[in-house]
C-alpha atoms as a PDB file:
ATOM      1  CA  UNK A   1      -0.087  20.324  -9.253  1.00  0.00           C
ATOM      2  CA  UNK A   2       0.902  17.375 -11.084  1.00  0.00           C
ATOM      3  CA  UNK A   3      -0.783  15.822 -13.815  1.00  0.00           C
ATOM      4  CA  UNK A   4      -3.818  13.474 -12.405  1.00  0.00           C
ATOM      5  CA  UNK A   5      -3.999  11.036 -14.985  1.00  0.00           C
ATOM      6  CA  UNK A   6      -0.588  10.364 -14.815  1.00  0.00           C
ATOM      7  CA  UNK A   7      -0.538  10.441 -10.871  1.00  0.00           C
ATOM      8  CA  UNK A   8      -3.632   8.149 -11.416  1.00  0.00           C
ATOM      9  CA  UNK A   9      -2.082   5.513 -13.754  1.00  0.00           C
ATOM     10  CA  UNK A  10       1.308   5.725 -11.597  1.00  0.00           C
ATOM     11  CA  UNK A  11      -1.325   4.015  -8.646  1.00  0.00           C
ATOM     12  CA  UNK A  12      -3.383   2.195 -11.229  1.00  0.00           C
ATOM     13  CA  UNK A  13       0.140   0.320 -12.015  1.00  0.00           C
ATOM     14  CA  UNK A  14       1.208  -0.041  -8.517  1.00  0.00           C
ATOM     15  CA  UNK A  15      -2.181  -2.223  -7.522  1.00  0.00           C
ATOM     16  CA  UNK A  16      -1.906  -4.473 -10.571  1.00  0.00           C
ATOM     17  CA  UNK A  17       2.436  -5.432  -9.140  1.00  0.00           C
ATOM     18  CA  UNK A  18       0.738  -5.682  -5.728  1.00  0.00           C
ATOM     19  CA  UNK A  19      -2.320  -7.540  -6.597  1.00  0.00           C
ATOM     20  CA  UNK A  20      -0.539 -11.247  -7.843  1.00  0.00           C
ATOM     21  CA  UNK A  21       2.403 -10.491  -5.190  1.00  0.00           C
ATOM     22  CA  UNK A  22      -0.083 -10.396  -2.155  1.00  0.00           C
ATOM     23  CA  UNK A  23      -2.017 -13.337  -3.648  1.00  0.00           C
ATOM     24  CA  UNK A  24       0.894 -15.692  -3.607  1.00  0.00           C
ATOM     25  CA  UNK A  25       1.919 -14.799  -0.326  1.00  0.00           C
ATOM     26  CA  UNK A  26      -1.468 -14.987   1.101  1.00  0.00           C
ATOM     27  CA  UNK A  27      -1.921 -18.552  -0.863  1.00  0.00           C
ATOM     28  CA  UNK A  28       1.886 -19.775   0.838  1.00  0.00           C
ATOM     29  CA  UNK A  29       0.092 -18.539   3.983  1.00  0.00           C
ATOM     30  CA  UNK A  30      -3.344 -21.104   3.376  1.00  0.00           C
ATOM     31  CA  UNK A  31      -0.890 -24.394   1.994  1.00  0.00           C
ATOM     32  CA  UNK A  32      -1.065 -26.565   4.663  1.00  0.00           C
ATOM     33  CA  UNK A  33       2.440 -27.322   6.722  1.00  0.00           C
ATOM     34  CA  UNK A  34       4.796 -30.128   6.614  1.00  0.00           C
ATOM     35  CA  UNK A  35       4.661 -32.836   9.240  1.00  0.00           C
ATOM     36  CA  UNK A  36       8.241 -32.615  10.526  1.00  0.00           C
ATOM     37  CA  UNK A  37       8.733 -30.526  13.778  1.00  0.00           C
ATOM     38  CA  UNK A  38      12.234 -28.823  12.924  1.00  0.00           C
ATOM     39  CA  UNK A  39      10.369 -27.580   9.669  1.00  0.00           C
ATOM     40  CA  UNK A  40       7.394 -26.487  11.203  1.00  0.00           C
ATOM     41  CA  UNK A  41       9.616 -24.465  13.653  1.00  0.00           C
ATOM     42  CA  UNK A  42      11.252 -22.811  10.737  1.00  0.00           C
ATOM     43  CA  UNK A  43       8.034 -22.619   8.258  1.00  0.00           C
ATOM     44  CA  UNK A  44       5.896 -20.565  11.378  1.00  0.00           C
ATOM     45  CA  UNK A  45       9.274 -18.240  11.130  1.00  0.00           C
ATOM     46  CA  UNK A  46       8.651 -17.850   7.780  1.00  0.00           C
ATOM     47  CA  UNK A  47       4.948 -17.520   7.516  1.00  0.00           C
ATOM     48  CA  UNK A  48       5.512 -14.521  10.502  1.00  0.00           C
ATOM     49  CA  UNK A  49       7.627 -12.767   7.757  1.00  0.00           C
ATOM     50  CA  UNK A  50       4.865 -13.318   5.273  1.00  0.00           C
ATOM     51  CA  UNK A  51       2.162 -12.130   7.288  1.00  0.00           C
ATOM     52  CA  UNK A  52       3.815  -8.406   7.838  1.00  0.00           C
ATOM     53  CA  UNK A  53       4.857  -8.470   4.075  1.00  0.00           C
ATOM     54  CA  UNK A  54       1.069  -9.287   3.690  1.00  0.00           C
ATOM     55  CA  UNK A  55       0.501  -6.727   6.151  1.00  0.00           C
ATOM     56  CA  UNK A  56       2.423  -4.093   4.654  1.00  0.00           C
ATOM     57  CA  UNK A  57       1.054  -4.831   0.951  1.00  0.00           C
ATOM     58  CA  UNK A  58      -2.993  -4.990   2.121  1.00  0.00           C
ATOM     59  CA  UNK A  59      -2.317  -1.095   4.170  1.00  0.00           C
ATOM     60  CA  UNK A  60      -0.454   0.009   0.491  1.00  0.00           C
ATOM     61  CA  UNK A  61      -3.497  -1.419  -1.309  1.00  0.00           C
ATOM     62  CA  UNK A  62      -5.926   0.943   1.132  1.00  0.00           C
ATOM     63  CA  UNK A  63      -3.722   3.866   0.476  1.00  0.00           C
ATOM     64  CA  UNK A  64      -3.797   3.700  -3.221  1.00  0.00           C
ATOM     65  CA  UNK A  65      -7.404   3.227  -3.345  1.00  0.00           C
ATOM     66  CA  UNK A  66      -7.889   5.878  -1.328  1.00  0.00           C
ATOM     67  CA  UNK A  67      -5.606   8.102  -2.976  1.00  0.00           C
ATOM     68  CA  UNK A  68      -7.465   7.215  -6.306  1.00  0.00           C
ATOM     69  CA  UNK A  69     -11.106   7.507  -4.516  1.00  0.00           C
ATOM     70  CA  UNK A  70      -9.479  11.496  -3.435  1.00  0.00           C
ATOM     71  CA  UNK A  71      -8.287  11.831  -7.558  1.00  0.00           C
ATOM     72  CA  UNK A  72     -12.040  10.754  -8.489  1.00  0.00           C
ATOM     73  CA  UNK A  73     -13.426  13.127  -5.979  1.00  0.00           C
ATOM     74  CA  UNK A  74     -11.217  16.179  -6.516  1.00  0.00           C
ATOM     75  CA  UNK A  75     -10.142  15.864  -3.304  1.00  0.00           C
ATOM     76  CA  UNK A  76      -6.638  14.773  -4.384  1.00  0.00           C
ATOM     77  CA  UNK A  77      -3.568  16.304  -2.688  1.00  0.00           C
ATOM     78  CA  UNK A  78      -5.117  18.643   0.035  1.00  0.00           C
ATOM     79  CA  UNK A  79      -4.465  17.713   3.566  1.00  0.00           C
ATOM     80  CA  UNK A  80      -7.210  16.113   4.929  1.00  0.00           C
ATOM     81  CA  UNK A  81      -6.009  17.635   8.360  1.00  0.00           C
ATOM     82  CA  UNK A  82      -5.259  21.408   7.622  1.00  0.00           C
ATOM     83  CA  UNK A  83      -7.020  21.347   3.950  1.00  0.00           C
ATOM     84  CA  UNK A  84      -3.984  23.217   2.681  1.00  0.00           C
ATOM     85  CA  UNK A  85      -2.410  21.810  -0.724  1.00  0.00           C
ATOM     86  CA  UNK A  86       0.055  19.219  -0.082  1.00  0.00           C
ATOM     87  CA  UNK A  87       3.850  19.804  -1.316  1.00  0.00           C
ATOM     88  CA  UNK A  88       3.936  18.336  -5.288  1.00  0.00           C
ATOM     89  CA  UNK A  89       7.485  16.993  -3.950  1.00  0.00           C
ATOM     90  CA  UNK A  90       5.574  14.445  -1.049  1.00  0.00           C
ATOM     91  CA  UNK A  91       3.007  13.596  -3.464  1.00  0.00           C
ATOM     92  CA  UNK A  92       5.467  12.533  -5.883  1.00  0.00           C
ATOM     93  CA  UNK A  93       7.470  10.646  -2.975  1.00  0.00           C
ATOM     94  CA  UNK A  94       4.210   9.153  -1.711  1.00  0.00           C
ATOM     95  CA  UNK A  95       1.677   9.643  -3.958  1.00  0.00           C
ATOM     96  CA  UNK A  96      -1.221   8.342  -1.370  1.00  0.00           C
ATOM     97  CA  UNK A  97      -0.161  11.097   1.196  1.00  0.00           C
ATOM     98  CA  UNK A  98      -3.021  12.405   2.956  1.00  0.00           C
ATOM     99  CA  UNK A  99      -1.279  14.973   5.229  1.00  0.00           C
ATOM    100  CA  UNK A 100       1.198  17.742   4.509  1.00  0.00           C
ATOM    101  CA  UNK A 101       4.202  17.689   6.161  1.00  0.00           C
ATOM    102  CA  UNK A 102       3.077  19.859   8.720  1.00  0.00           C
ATOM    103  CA  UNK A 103       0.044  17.928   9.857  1.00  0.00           C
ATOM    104  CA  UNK A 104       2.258  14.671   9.243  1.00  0.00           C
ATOM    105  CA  UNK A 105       4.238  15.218  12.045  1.00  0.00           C
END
């Protein structure tokens, strides 16, 4: 098994770059629009993008506070589906895993 406290800081680092990065995209998101029509056409494109991005970021922020929750509870890297120890390789791909391969599937 890997070492926890460095698993844990690898997360702890990950929420502080996603923390500022999902604040400016969900402040873009709140700034009001401009006037024009042909740049409100392409600024609704835009915010679309910035909504999944958002999306994407706010799920990753769940996972890793899971993941740390699972560290804190010594529940870290078992399946949560088979309770079997999940492969030290997919942890260190995806440190918030929560399945082994087998149950990921």
């Amino acid at each position: 098994m890997a070492d926890l406290g460095v698993v844990k800081k690898r997360l702890e680092d990950r929420l502080r770059q996603l923390a500022p990065r999902l604040a400016r995209i969900e402040g873009h998101l709140r700034t009001p629009g401009d006037r024009d029509w042909p740049e409100q056409a392409s600024e609704a494109q835009n915010d679309e993008v910035l909504e999944r991005l958002s999306e994407t970021e706010r799920s990753e922020v769940e996972e890793i506070q899971g993941a740390l929750g699972r560290i804190a509870s010594g529940r870290y890297g078992h399946c949560i589906g088979c309770a079997e120890p999940i492969a030290e390789g997919r942890l260190e791909a995806l440190p918030y895993a929560t399945h082994c391969i087998d149950c990921a599937d």
